[in-house]
C-alpha atoms as a PDB file:
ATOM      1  CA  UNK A   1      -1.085  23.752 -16.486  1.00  0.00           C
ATOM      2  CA  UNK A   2      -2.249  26.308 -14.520  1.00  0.00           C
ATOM      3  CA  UNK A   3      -5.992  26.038 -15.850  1.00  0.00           C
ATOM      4  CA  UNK A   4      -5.824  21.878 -14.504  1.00  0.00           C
ATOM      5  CA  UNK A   5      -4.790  23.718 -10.958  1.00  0.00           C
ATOM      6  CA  UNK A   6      -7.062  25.979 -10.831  1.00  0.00           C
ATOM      7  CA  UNK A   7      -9.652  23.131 -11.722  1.00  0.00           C
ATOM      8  CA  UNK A   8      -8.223  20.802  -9.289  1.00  0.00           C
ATOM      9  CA  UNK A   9      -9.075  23.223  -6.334  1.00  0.00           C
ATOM     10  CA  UNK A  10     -12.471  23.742  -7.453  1.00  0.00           C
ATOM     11  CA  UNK A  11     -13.315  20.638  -7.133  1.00  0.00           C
ATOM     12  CA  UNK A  12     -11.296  20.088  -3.520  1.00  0.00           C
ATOM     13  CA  UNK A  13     -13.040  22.642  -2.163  1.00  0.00           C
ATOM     14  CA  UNK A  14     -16.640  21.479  -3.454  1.00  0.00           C
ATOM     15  CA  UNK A  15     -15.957  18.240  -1.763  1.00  0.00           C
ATOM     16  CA  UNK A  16     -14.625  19.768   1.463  1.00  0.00           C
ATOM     17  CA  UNK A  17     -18.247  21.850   1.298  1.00  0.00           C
ATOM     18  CA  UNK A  18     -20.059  18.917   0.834  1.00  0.00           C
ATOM     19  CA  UNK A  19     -17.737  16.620   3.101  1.00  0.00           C
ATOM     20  CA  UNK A  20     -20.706  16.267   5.781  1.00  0.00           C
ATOM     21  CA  UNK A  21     -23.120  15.335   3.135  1.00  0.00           C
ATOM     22  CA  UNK A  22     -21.032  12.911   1.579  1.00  0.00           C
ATOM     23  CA  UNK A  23     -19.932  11.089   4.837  1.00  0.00           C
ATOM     24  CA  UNK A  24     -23.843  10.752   5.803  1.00  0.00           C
ATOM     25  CA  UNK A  25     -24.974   9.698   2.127  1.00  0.00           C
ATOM     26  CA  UNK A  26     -21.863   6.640   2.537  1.00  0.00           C
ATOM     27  CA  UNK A  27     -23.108   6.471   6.100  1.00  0.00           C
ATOM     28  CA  UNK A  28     -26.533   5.401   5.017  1.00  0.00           C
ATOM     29  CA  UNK A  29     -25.019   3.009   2.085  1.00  0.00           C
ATOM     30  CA  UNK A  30     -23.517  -0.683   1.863  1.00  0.00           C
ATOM     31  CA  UNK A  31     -20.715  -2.132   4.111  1.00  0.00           C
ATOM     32  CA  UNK A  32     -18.367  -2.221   0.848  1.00  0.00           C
ATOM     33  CA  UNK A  33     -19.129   1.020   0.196  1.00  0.00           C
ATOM     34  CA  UNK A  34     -18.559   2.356   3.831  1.00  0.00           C
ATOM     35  CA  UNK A  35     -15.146   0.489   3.645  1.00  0.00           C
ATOM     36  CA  UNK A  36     -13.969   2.102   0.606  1.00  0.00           C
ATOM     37  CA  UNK A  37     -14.477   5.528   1.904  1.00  0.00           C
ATOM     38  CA  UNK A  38     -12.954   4.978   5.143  1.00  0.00           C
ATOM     39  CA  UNK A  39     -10.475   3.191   3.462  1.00  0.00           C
ATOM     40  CA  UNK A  40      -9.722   5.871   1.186  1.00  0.00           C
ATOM     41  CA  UNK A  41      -9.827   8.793   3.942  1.00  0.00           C
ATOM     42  CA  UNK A  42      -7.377   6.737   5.538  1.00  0.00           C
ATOM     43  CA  UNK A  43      -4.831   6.229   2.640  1.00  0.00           C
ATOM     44  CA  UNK A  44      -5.139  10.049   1.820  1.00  0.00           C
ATOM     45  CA  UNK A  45      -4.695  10.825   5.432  1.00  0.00           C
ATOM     46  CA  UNK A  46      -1.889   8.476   5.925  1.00  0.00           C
ATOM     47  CA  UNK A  47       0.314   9.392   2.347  1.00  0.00           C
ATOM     48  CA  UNK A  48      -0.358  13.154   2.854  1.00  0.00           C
ATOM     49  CA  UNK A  49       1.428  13.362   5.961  1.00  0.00           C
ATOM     50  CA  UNK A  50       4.637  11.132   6.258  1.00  0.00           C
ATOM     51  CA  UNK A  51       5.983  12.653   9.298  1.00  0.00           C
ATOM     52  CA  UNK A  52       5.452  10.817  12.749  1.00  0.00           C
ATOM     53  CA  UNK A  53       4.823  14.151  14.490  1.00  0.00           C
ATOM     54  CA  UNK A  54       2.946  15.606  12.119  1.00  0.00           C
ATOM     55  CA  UNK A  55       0.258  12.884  11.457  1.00  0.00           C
ATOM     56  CA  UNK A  56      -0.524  12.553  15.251  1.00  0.00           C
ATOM     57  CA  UNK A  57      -0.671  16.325  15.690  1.00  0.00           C
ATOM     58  CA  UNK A  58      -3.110  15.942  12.657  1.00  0.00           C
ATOM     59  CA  UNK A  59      -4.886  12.906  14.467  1.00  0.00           C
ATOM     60  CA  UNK A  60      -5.451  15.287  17.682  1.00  0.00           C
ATOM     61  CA  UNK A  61      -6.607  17.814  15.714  1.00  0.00           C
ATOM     62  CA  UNK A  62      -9.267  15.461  13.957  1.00  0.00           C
ATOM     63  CA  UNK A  63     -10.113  14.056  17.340  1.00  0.00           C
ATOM     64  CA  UNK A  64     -10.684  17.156  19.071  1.00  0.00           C
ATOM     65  CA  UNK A  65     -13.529  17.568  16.202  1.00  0.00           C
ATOM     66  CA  UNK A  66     -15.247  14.939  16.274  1.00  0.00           C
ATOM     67  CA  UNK A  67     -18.766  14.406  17.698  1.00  0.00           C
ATOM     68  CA  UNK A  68     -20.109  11.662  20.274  1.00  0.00           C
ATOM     69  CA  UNK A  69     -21.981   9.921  17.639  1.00  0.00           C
ATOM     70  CA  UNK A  70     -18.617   9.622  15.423  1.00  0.00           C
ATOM     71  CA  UNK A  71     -16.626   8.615  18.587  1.00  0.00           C
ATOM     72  CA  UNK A  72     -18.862   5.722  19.191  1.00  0.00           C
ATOM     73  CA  UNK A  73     -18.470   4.400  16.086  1.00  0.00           C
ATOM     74  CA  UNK A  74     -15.178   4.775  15.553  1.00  0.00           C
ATOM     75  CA  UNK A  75     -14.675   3.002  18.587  1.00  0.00           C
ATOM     76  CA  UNK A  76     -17.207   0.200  17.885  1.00  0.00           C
ATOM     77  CA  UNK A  77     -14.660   0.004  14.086  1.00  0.00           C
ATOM     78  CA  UNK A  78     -11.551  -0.593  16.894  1.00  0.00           C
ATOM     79  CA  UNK A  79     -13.097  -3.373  18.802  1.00  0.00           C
ATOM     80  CA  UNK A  80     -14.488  -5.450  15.833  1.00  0.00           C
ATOM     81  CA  UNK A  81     -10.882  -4.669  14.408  1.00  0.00           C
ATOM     82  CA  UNK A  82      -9.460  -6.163  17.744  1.00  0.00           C
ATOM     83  CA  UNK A  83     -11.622  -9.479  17.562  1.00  0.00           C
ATOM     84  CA  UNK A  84     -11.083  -9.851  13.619  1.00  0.00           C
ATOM     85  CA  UNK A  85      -7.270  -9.714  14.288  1.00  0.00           C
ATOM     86  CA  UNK A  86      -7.329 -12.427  17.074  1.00  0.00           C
ATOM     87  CA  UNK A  87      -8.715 -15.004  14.910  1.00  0.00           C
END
């Protein structure tokens, strides 16, 4: 059991090192394929951290990373959101 661990965090902590690369290599892909990752970072985010507080403590935190490139597009994601929802 312990061996599977063990394994498991290897390969956590390769992703987190290569979580920059990753996001820019989906970045530079398909709309589907954009989805699914944000989609996914979203689900992760979402089921790991079931308390109110917690999650928008974990939101700020996020936030307080991100850069002005990121910002814009997350807010860009919000509006077309916004107008898909009206319909």
């Amino acid at each position: 059991m312990l061996g599977g661990l063990k394994q498991k965090i290897m390969i956590k902590s390769s992703i987190e090192k290569l979580s920059d690369t990753i996001g820019f290599e989906i970045g530079t892909s398909d709309d589907e394929t954009q989805a699914k990752l944000l989609n996914g970072f979203c689900k992760g985010l979402v089921n790991s951290i079931p308390d109110k507080n917690n999650y928008e403590t974990q939101c700020c935190y996020i936030a307080d990373k991100l850069d002005a490139k990121t910002e814009k597009v997350l807010n860009d994601l919000v509006e077309f959101i916004k107008v898909k929802n009206e319909k």
